[in-house]
PDB file of N, CA and C in Angstrom:
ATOM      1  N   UNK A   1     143.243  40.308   2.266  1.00  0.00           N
ATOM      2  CA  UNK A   1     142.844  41.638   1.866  1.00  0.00           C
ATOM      3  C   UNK A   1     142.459  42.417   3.115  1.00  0.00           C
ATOM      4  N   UNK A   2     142.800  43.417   3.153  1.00  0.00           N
ATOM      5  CA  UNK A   2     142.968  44.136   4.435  1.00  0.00           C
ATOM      6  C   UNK A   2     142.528  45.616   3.968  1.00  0.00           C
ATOM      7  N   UNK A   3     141.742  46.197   4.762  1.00  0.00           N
ATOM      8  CA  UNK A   3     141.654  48.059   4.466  1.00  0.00           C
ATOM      9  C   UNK A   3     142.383  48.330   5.020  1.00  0.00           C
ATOM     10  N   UNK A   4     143.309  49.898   4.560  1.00  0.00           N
ATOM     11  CA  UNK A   4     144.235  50.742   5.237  1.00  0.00           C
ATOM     12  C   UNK A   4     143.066  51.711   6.025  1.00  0.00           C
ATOM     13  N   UNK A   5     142.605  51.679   7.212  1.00  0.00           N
ATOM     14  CA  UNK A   5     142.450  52.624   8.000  1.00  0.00           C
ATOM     15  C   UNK A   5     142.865  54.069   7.947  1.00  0.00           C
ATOM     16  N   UNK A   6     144.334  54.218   7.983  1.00  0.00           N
ATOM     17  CA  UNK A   6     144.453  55.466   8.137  1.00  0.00           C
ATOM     18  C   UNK A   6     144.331  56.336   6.982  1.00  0.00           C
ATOM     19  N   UNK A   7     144.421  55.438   5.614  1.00  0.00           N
ATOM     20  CA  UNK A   7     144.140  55.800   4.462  1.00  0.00           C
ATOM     21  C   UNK A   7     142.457  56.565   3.947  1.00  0.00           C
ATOM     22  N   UNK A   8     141.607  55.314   4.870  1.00  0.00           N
ATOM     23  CA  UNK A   8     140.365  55.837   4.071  1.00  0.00           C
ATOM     24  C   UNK A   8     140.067  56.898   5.016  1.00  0.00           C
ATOM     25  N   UNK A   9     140.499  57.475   6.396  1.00  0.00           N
ATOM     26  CA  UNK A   9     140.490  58.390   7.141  1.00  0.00           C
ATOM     27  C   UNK A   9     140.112  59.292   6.230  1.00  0.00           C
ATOM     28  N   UNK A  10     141.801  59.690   5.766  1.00  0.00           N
ATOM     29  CA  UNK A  10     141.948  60.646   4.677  1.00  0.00           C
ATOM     30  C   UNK A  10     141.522  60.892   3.534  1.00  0.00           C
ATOM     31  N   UNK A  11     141.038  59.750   3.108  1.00  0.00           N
ATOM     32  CA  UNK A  11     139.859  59.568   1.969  1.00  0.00           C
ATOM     33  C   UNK A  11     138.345  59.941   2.816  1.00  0.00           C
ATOM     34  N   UNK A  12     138.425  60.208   3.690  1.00  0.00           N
ATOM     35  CA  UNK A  12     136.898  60.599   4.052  1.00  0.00           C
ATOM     36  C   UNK A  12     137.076  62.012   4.449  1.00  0.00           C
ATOM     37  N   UNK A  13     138.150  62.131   5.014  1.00  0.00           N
ATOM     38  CA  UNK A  13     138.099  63.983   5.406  1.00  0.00           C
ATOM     39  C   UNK A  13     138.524  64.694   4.138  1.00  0.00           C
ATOM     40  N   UNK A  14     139.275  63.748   2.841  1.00  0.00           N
ATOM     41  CA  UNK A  14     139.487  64.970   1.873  1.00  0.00           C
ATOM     42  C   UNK A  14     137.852  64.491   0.696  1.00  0.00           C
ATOM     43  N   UNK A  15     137.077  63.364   0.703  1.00  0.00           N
ATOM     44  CA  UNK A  15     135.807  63.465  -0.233  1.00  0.00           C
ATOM     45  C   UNK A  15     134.742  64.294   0.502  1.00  0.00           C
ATOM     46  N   UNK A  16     134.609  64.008   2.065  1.00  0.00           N
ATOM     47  CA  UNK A  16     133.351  64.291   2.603  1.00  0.00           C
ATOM     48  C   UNK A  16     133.541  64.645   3.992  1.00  0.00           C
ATOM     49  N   UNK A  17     134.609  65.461   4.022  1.00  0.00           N
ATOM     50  CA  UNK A  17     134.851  66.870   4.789  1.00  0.00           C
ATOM     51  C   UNK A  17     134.999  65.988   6.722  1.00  0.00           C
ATOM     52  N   UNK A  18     134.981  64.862   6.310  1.00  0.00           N
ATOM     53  CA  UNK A  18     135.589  64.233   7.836  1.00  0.00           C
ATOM     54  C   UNK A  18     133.814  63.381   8.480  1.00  0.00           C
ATOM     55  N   UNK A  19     132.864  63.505   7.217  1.00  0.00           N
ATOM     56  CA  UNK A  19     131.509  63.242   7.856  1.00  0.00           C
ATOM     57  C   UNK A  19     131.448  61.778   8.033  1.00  0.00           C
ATOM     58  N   UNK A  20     131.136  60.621   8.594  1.00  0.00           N
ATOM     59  CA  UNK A  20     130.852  59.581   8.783  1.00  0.00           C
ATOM     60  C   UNK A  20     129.982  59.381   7.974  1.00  0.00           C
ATOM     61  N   UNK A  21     128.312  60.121   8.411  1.00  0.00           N
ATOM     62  CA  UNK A  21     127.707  59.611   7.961  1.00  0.00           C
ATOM     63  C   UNK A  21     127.202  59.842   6.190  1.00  0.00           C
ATOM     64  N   UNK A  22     127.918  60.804   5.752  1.00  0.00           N
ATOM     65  CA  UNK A  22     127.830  61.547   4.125  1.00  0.00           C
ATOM     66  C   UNK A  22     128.674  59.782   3.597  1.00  0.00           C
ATOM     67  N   UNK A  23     130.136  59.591   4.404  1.00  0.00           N
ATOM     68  CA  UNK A  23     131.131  59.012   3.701  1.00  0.00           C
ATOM     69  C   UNK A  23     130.263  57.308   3.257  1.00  0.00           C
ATOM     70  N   UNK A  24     129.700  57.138   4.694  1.00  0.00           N
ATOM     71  CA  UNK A  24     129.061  55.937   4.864  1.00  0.00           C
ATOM     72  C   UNK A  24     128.110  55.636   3.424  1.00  0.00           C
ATOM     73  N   UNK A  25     127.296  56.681   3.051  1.00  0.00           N
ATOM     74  CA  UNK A  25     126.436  56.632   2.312  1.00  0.00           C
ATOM     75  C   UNK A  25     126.882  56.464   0.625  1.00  0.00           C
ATOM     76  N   UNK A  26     128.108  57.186   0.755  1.00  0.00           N
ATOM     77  CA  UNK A  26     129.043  57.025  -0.435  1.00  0.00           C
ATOM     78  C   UNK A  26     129.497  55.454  -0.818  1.00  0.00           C
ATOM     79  N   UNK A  27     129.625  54.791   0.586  1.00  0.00           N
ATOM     80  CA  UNK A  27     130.425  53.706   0.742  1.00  0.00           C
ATOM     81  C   UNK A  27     128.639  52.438   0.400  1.00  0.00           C
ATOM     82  N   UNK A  28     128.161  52.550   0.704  1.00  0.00           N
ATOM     83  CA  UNK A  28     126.640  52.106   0.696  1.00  0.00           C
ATOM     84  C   UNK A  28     126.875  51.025   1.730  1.00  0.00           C
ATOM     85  N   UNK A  29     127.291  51.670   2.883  1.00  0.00           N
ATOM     86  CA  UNK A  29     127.443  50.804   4.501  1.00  0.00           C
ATOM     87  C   UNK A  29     126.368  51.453   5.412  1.00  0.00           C
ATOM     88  N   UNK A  30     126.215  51.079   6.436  1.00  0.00           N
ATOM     89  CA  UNK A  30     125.525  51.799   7.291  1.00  0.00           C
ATOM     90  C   UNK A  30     126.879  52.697   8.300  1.00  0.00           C
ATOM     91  N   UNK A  31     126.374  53.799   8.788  1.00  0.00           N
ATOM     92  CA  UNK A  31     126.903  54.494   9.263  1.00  0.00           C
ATOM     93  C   UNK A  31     127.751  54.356  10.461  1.00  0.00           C
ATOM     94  N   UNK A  32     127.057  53.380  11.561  1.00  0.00           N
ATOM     95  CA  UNK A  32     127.678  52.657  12.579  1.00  0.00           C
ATOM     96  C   UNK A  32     128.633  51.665  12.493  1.00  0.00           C
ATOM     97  N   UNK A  33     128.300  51.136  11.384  1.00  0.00           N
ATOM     98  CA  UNK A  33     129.710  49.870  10.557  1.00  0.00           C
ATOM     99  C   UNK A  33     130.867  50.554  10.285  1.00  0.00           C
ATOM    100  N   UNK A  34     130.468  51.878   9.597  1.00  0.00           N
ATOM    101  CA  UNK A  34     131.922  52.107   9.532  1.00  0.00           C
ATOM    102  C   UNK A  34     132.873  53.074  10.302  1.00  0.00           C
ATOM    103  N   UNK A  35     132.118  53.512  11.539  1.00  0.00           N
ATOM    104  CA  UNK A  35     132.532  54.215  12.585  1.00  0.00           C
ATOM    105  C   UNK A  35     132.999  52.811  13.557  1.00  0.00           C
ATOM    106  N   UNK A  36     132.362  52.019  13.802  1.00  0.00           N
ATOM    107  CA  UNK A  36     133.343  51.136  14.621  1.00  0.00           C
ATOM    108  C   UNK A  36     134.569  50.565  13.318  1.00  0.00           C
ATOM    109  N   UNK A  37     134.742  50.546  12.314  1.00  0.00           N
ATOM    110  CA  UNK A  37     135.633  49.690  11.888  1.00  0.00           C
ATOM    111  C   UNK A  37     137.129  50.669  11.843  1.00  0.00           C
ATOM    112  N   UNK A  38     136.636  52.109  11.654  1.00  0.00           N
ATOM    113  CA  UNK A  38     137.660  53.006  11.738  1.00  0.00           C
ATOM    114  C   UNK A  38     138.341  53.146  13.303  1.00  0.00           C
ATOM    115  N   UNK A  39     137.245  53.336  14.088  1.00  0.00           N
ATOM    116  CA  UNK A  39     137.809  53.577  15.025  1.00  0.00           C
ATOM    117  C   UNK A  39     137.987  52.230  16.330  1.00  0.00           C
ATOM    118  N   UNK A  40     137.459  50.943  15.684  1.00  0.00           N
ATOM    119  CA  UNK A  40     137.900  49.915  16.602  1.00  0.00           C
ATOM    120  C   UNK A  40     138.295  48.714  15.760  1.00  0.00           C
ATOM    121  N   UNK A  41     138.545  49.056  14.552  1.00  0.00           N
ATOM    122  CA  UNK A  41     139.075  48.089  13.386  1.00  0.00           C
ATOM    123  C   UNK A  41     138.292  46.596  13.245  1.00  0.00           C
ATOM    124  N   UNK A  42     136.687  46.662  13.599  1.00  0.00           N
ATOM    125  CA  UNK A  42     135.705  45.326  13.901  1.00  0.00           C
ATOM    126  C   UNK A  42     134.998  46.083  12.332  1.00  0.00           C
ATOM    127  N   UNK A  43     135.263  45.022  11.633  1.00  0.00           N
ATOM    128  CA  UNK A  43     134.480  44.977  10.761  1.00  0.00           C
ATOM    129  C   UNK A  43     135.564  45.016   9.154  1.00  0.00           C
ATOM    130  N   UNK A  44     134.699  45.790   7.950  1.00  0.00           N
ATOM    131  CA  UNK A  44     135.382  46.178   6.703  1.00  0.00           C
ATOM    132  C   UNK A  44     135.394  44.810   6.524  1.00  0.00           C
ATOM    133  N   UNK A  45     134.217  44.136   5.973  1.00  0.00           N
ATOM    134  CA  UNK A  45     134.101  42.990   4.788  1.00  0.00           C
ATOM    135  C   UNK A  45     133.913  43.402   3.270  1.00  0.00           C
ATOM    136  N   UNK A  46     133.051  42.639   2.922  1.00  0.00           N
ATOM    137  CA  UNK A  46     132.986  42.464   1.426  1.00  0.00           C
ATOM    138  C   UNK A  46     132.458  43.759   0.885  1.00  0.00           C
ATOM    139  N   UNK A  47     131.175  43.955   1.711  1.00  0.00           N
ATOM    140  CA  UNK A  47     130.520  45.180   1.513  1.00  0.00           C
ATOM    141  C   UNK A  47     131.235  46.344   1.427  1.00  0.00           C
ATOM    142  N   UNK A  48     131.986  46.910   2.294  1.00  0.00           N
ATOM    143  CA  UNK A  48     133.039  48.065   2.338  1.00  0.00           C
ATOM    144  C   UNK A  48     134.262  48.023   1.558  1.00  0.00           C
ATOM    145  N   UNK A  49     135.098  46.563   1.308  1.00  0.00           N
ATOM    146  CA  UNK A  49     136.037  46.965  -0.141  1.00  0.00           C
ATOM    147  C   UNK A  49     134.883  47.015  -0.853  1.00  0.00           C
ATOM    148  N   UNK A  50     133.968  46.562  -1.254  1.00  0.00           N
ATOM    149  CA  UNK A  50     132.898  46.728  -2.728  1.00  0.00           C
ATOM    150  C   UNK A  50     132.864  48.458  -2.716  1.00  0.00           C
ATOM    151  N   UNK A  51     132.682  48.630  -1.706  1.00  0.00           N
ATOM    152  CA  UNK A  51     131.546  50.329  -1.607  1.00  0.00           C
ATOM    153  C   UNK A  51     133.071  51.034  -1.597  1.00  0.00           C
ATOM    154  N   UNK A  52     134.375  50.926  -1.374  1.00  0.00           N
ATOM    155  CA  UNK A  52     135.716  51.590  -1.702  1.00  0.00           C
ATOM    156  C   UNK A  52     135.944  51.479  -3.041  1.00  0.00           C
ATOM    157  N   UNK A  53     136.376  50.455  -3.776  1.00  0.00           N
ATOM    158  CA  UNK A  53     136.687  50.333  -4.659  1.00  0.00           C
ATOM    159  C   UNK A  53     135.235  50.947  -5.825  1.00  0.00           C
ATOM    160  N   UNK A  54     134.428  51.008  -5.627  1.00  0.00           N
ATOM    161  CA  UNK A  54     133.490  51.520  -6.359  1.00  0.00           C
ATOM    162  C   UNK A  54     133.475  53.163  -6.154  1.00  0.00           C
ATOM    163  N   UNK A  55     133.210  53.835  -5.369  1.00  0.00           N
ATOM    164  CA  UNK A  55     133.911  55.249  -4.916  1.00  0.00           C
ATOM    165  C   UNK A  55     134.979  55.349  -5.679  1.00  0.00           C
ATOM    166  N   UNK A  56     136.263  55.083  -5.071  1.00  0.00           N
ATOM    167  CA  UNK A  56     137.222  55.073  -6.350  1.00  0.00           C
ATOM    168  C   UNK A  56     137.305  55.518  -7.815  1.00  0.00           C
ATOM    169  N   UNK A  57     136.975  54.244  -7.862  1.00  0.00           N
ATOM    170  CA  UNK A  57     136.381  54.666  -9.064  1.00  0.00           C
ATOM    171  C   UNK A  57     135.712  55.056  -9.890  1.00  0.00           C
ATOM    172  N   UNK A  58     134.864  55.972  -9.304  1.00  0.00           N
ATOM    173  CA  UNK A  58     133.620  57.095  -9.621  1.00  0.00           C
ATOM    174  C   UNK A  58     134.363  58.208  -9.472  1.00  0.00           C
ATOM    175  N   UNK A  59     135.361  58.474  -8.601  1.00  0.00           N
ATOM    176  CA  UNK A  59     136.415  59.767  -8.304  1.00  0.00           C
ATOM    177  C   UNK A  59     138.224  58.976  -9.254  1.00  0.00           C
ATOM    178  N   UNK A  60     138.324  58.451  -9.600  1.00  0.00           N
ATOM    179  CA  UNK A  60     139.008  58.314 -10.869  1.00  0.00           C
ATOM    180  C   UNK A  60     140.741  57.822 -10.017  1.00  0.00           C
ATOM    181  N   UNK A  61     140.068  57.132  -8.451  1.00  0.00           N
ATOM    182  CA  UNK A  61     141.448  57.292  -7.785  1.00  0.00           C
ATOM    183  C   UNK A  61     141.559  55.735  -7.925  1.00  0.00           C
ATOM    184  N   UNK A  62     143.103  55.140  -7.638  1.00  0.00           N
ATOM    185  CA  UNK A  62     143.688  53.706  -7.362  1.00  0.00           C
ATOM    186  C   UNK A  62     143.034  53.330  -6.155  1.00  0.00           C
ATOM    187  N   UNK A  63     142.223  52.316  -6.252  1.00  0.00           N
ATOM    188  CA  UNK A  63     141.521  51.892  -4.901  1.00  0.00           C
ATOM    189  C   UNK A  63     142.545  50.673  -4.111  1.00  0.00           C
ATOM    190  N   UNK A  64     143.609  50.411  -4.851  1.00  0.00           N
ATOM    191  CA  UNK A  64     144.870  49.804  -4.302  1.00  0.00           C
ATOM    192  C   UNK A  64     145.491  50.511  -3.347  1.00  0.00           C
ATOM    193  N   UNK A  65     145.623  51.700  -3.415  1.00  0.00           N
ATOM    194  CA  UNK A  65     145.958  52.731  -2.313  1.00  0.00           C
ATOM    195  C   UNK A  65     145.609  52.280  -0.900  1.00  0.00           C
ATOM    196  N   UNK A  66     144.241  52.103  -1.187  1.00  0.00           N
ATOM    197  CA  UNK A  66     143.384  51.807   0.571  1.00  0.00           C
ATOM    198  C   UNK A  66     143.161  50.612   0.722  1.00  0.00           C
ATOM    199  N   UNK A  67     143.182  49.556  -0.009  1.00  0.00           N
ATOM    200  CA  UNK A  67     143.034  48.101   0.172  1.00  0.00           C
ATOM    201  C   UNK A  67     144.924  47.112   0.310  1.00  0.00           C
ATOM    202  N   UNK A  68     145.079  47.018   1.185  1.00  0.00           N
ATOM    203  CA  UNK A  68     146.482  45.792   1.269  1.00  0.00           C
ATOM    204  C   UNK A  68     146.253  44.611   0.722  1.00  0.00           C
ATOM    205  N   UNK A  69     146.575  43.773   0.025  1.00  0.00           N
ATOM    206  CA  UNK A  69     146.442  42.981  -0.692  1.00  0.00           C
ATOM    207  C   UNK A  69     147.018  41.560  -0.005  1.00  0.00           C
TER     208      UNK A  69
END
């Protein structure tokens, strides 16, 4: 199981206008976790698919989209 990066990019600049730390809070990560995982791909465990796929589906989207299987 793998996150699409460039996916939740776009899932963060079209929910929460490109903010890290708004998106982070959505995601219920800390803010620095998910700024290195975007931008140095270290990290995105259990916690972050949990906090995607839950987003998701509070906004009514396929959380298959951003997760590789």
């Amino acid at each position: 199981m793998k996150l699409n990066i460039t996916k939740l990019v776009q899932l963060m600049d079209k929910y929460c206008n490109g903010n890290y730390a708004y998106f982070a809070r959505e995601l219920g990560v800390d803010t620095s976790h998910l700024h290195r995982f975007i931008n140095n791909g270290v990290g995105g465990g259990k916690k972050m698919v949990g906090g995607i796929i839950k987003f998701c589906q509070g906004k009514g989207l396929d959380f298959n989209e951003y997760i590789d299987l």
